[in-house]
Protein backbone atom coordinates (compact mmCIF):
# COMPACT_ATOMS: atom_id res chain seq x y z
CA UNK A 1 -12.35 -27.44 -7.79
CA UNK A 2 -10.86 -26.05 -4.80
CA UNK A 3 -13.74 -24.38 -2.72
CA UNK A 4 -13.02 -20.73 -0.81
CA UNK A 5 -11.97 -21.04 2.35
CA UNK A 6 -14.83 -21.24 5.63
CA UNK A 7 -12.65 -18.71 7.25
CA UNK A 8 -13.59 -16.23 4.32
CA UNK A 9 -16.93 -16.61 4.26
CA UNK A 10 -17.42 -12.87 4.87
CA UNK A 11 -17.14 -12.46 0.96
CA UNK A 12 -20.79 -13.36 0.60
CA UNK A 13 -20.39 -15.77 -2.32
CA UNK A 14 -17.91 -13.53 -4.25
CA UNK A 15 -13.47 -14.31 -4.48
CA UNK A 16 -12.88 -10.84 -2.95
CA UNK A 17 -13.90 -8.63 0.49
CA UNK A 18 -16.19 -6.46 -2.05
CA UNK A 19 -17.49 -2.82 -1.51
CA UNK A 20 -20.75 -3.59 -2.27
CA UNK A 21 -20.89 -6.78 0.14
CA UNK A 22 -19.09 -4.23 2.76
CA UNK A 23 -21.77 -1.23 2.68
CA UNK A 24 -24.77 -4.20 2.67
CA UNK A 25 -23.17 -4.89 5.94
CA UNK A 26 -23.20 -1.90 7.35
CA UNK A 27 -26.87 -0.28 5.90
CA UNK A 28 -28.79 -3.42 4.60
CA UNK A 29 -28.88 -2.24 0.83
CA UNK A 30 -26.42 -1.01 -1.86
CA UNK A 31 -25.07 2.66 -1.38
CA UNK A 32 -23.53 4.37 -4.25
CA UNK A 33 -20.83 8.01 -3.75
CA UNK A 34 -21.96 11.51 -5.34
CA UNK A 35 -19.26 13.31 -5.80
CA UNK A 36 -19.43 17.07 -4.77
CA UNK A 37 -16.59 19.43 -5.35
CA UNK A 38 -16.98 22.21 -2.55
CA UNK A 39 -14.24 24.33 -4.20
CA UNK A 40 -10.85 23.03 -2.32
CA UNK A 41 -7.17 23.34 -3.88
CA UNK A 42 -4.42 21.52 -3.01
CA UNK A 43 -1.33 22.40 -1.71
CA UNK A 44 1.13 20.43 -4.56
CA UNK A 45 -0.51 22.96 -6.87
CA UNK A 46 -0.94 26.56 -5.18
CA UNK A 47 2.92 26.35 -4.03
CA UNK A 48 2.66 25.44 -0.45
CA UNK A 49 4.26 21.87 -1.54
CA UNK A 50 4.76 22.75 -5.53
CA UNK A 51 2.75 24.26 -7.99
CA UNK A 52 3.08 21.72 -11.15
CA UNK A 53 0.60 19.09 -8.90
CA UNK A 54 1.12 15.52 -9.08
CA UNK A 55 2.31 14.70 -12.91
CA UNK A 56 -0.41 11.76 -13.55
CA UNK A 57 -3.22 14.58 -11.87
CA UNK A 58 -6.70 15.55 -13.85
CA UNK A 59 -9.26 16.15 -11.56
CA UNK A 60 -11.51 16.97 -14.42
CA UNK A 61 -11.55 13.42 -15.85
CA UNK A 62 -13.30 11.99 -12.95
CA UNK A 63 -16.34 14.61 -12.27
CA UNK A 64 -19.56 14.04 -13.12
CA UNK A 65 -21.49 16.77 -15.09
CA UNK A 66 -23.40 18.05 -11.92
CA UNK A 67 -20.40 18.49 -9.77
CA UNK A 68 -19.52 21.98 -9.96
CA UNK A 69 -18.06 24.53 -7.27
CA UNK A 70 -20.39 26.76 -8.55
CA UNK A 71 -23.54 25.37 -7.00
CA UNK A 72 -24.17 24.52 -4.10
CA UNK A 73 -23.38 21.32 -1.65
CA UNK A 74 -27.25 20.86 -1.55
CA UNK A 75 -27.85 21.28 -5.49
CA UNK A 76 -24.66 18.44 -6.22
CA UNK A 77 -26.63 15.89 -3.85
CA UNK A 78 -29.86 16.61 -5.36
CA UNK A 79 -28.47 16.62 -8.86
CA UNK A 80 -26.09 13.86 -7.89
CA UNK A 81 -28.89 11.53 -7.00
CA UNK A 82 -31.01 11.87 -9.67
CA UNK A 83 -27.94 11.04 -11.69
CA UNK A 84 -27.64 7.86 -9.96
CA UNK A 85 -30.81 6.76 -9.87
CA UNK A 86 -30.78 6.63 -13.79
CA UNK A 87 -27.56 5.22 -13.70
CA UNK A 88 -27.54 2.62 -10.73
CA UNK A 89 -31.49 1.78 -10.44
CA UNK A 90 -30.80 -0.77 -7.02
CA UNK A 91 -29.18 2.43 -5.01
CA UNK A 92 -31.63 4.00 -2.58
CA UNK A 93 -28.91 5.13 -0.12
CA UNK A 94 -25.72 7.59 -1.06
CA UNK A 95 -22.70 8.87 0.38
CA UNK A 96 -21.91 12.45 0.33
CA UNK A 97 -17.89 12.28 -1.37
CA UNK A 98 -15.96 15.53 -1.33
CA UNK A 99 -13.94 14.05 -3.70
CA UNK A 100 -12.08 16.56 -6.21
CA UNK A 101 -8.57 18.12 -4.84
CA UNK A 102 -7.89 18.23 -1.09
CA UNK A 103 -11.09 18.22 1.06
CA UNK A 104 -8.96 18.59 4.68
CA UNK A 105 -6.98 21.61 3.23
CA UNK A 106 -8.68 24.69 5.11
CA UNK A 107 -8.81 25.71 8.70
CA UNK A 108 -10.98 23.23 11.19
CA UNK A 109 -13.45 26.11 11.66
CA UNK A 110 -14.02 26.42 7.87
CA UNK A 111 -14.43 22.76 7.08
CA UNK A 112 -16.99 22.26 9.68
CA UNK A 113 -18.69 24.99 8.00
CA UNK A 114 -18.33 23.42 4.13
CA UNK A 115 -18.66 19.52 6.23
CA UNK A 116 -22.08 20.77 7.84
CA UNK A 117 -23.56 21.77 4.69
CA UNK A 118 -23.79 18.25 3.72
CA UNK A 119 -24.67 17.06 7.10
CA UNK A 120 -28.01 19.60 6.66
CA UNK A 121 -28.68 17.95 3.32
CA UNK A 122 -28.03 14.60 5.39
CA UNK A 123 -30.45 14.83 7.64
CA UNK A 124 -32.93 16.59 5.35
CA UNK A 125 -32.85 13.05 3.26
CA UNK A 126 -32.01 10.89 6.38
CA UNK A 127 -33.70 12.10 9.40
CA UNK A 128 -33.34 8.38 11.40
CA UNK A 129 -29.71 8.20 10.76
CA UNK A 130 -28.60 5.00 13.15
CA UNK A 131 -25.63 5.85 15.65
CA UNK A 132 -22.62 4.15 14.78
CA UNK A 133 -22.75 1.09 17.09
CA UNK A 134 -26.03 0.04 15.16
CA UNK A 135 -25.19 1.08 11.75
CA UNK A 136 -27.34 -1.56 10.08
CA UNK A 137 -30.84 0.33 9.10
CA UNK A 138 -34.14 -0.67 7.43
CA UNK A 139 -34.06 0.49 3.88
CA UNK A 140 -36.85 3.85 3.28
CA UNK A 141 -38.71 3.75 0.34
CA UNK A 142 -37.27 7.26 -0.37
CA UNK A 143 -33.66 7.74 -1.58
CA UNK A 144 -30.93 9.35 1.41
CA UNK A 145 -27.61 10.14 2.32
CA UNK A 146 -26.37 8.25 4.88
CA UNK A 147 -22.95 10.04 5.64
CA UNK A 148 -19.77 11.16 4.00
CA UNK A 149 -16.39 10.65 2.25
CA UNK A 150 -14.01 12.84 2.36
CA UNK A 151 -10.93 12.34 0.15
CA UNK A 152 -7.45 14.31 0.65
CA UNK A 153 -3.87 13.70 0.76
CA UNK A 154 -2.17 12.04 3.75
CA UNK A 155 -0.27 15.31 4.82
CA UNK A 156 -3.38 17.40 5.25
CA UNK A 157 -5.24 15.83 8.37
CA UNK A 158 -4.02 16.33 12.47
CA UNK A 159 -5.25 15.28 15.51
CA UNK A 160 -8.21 17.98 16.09
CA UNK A 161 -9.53 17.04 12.34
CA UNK A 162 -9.67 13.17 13.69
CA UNK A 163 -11.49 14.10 16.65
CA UNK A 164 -14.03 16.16 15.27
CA UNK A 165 -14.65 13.63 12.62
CA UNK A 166 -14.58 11.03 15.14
CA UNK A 167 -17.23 13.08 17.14
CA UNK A 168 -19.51 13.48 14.24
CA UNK A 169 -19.70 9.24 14.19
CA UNK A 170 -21.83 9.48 16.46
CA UNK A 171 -24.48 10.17 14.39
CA UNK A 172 -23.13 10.25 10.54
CA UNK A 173 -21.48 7.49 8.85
CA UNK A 174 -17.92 9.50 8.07
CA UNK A 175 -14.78 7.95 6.15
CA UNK A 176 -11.79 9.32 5.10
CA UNK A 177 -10.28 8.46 2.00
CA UNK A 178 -6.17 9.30 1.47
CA UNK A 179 -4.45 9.34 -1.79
CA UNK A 180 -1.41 7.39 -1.60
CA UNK A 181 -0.53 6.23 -5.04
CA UNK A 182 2.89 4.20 -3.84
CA UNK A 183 4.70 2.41 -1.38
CA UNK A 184 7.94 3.39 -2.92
CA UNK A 185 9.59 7.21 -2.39
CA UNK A 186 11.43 7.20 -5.58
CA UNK A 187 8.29 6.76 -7.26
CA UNK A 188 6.44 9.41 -5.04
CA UNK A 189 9.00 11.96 -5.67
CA UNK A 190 9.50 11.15 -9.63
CA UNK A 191 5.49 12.12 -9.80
CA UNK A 192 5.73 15.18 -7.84
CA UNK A 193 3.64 13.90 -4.89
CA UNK A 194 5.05 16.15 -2.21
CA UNK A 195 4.92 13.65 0.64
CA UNK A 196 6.82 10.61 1.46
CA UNK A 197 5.24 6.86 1.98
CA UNK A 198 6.23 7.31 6.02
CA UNK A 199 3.63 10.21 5.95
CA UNK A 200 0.73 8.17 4.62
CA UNK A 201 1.38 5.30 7.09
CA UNK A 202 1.54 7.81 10.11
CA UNK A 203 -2.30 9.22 8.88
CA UNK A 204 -3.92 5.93 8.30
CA UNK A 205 -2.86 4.71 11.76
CA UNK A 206 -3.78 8.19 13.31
CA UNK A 207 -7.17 7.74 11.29
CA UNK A 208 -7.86 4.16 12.94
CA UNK A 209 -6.68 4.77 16.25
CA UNK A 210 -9.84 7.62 16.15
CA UNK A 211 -11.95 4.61 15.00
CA UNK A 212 -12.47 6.21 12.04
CA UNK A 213 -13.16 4.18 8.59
CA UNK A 214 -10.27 4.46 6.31
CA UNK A 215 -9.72 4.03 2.51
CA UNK A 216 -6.40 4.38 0.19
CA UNK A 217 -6.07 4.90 -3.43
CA UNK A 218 -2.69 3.30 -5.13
CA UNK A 219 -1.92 3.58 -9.00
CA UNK A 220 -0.74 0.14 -10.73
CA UNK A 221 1.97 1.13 -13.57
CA UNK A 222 3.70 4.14 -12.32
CA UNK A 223 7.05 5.17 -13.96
CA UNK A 224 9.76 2.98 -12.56
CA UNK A 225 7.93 0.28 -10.84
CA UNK A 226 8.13 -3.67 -12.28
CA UNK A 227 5.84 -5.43 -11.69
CA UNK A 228 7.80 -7.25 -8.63
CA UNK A 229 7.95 -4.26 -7.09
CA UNK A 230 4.21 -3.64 -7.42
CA UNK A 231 3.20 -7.33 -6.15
CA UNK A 232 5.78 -6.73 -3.48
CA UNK A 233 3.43 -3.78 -2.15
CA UNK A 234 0.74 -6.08 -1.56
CA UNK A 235 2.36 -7.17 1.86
CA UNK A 236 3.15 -3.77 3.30
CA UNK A 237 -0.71 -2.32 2.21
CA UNK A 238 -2.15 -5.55 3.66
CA UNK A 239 -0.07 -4.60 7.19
CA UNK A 240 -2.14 -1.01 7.66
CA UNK A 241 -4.88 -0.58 9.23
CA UNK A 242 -6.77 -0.13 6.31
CA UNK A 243 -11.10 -0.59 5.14
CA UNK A 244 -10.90 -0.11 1.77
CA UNK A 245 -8.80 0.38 -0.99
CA UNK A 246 -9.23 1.82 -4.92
CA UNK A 247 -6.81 0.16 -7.17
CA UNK A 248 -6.33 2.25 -10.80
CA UNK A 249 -4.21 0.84 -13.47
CA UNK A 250 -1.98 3.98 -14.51
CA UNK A 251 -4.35 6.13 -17.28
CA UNK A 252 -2.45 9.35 -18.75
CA UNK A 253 -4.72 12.16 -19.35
CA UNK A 254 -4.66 15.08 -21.85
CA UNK A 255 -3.27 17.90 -20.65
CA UNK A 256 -1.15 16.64 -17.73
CA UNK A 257 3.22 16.11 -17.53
CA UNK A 258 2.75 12.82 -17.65
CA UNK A 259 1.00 13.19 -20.69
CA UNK A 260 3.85 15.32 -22.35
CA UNK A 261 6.42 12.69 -20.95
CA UNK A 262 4.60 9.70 -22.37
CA UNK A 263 3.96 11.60 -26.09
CA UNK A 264 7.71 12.28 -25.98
CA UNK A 265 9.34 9.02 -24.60
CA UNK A 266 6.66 6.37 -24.65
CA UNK A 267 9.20 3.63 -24.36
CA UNK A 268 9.48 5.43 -20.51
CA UNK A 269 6.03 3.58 -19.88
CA UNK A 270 4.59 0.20 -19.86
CA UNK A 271 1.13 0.36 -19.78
CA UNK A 272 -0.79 -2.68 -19.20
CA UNK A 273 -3.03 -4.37 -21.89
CA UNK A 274 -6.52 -5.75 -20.52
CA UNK A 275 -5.29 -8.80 -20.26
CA UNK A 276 -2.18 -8.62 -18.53
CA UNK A 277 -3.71 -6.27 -16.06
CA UNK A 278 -6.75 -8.80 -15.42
CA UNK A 279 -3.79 -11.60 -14.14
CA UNK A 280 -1.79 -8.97 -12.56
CA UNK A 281 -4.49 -7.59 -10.14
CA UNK A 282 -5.43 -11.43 -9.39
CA UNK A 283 -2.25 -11.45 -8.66
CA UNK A 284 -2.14 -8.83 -6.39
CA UNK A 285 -5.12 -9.93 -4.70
CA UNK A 286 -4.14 -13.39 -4.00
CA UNK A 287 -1.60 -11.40 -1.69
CA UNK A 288 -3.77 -9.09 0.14
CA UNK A 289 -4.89 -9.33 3.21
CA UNK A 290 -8.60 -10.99 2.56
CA UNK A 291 -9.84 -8.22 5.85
CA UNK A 292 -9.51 -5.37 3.68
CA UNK A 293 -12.08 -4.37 1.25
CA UNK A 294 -11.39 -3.39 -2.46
CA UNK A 295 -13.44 -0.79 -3.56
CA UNK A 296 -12.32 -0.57 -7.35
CA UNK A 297 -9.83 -2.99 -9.16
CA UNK A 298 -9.88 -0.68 -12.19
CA UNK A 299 -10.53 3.24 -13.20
CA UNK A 300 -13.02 4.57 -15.85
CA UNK A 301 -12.84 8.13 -17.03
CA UNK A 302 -14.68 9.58 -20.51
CA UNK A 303 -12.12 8.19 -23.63
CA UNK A 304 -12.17 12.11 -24.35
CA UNK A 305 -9.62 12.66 -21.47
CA UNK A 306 -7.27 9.88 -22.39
CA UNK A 307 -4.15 9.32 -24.27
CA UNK A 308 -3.34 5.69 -23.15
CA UNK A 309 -4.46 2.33 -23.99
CA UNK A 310 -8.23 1.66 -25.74
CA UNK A 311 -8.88 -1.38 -23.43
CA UNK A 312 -9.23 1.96 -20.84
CA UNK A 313 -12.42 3.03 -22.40
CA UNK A 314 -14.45 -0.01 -21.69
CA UNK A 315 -17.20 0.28 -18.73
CA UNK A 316 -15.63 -0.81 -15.20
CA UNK A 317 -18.19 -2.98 -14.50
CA UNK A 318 -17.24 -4.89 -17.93
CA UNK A 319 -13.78 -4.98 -16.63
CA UNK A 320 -14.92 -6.33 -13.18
CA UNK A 321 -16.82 -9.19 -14.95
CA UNK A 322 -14.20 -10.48 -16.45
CA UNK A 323 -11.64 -10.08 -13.74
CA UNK A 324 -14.11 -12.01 -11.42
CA UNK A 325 -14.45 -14.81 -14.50
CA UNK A 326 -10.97 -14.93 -14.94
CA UNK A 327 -10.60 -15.65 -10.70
CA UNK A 328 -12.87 -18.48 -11.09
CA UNK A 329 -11.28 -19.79 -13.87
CA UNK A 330 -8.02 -19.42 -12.11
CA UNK A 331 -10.01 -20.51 -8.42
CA UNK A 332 -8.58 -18.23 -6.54
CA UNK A 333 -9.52 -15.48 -3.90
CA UNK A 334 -8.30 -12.69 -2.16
CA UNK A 335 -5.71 -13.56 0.35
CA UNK A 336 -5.11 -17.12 -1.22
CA UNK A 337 -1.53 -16.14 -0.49
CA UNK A 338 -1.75 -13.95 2.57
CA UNK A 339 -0.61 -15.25 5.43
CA UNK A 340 0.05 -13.89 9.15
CA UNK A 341 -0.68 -14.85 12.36
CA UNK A 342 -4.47 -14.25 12.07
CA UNK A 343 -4.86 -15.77 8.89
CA UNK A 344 -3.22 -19.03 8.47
CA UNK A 345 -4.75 -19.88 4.89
């Protein structure tokens, strides 16, 4: 068997750059995301952009039962926590993620304001926080938060955002998170995105160049896209300065257009069985470049939001087993097939 490559070694015994292995790096201990939803809209939906929102878009599927606008950014941690610690026993450290919506969409002055709140409940949990050019820290015996995510679309962040989050380094772990869905504009505009591919390139780079941690979400399975156009993706992701990325196999929810497009021409779609996907994100990941960490290979919502495929309601971490089994069966890695001038594998 053909062993991983000594140039990879930075995968810490797994076939991909993993999230877990990444945050062990920088804190010394497994760190798990509570979502909070501080109450932003978005501008497809209140008719800046559009007002029908992106057609595949249901917020609602992916928040937790304590994440509510309602209470407060301090309650959602404290809530959010406990919630984890049932769930995900190993976690003593969390990230603060302003996940639902658009979390950049509201005046600077105003999201320092909303961004502080956490920050408060940050230090309340974390009060020996390391600066940013020591971010490795001994673990406490008492669960923290040990920064923030903060998700939002690419056409929502300028360059006095970047510096105040790049300010804020200094002593909070911060990381910006950008929707991006596609490579392709066809497929952007057919799903009512409201920005163009261009636009999400020129925000990641603006996002590094403030040395700022940066993470991208991308849907596998859009309307329109083969499959050689989705492997053919892998080489222009793998080219941006990029940390992390969340990989979703397309799920239609209840309630959304996509939904009413797939219940009325469902010969429009091809949605991937569990097995097919398994081979197609090896796939993919054989082409990526091995620097960049994947956060998810898979999404999980409740089955109660979802009109697609049953092999969608399993557990992600029983979908990650087997995707890992199948790349040893297969022995292969991330970035087998990656290849540039800094990685000659």
């Amino acid at each position: 068997m053909t062993s991983i490559p000594t140039d990879l070694n930075h995968f810490d015994g797994r076939r991909f750059n993993s999230y877990s292995n990444y945050f062990t790096k920088q804190f010394g201990g497994r760190v798990q995301k509570i979502s909070i939803d501080a109450g932003f809209s978005c501008p497809n939906r209140d008719g800046k952009i559009s007002t029908g929102g992106c057609t595949f878009c249901s917020n609602e599927a992916f928040n937790p039962s304590y994440c509510r606008p309602e209470k407060s950014i301090k309650q959602q941690i404290e809530e959010g926590i406990e919630f984890h610690q049932r769930r995900y026993r190993r976690a003593n450290k969390y990230l603060a993620y302003f996940q639902p919506f658009s979390n950049t969409y509201k005046p600077l002055e105003e999201l320092k304001h909303i961004y502080e709140q956490a920050f408060e409940a940050i230090d309340s949990h974390s009060p020996q926080f390391p600066p940013r050019n020591d971010m490795t820290s001994k673990a406490l015996e008492t669960p923290r938060i040990v920064g923030i995510v903060i998700g939002t679309r690419p056409d929502l962040v300028d360059e006095a955002l970047l510096q105040y989050l790049n300010e804020i380094q200094n002593t909070h772990y911060v990381m910006l998170e950008y929707g991006v869905e596609s490579v392709y504009d066809e497929t952007l505009k057919r799903v009512n995105r409201g920005h163009d591919f261009a636009t999400a390139e020129r925000a990641i780079h603006m996002t590094a160049d403030y040395g700022i941690p940066c993470g991208a979400h991308f849907i596998f399975g859009l309307p329109g896209e083969t499959k050689t156009m989705m492997l053919d993706a892998a080489k222009v992701i793998s080219q941006l300065p990029l940390t992390t990325v969340k990989f979703h196999q397309l799920q239609i929810f209840k309630g959304t257009k996509m939904a009413e497009e797939y219940l009325e021409h469902p010969d429009h779609f091809h949605l991937f069985d569990l097995e097919e996907y398994i081979d197609f994100v090896i796939d993919f990941a054989e082409r990526l470049n091995p620097d960049i960490v994947i956060e998810r290979f898979a999404g999980e919502v409740p089955p109660r939001f979802l009109v697609s495929e049953p092999w969608m309601k399993l557990r992600y971490d029983e979908v990650l087993a087997r995707i890992e089994k199948r790349m040893e069966k297969r022995d292969t890695w991330q970035g087998r097939l990656y290849q540039d001038a800094n990685h000659d594998i």
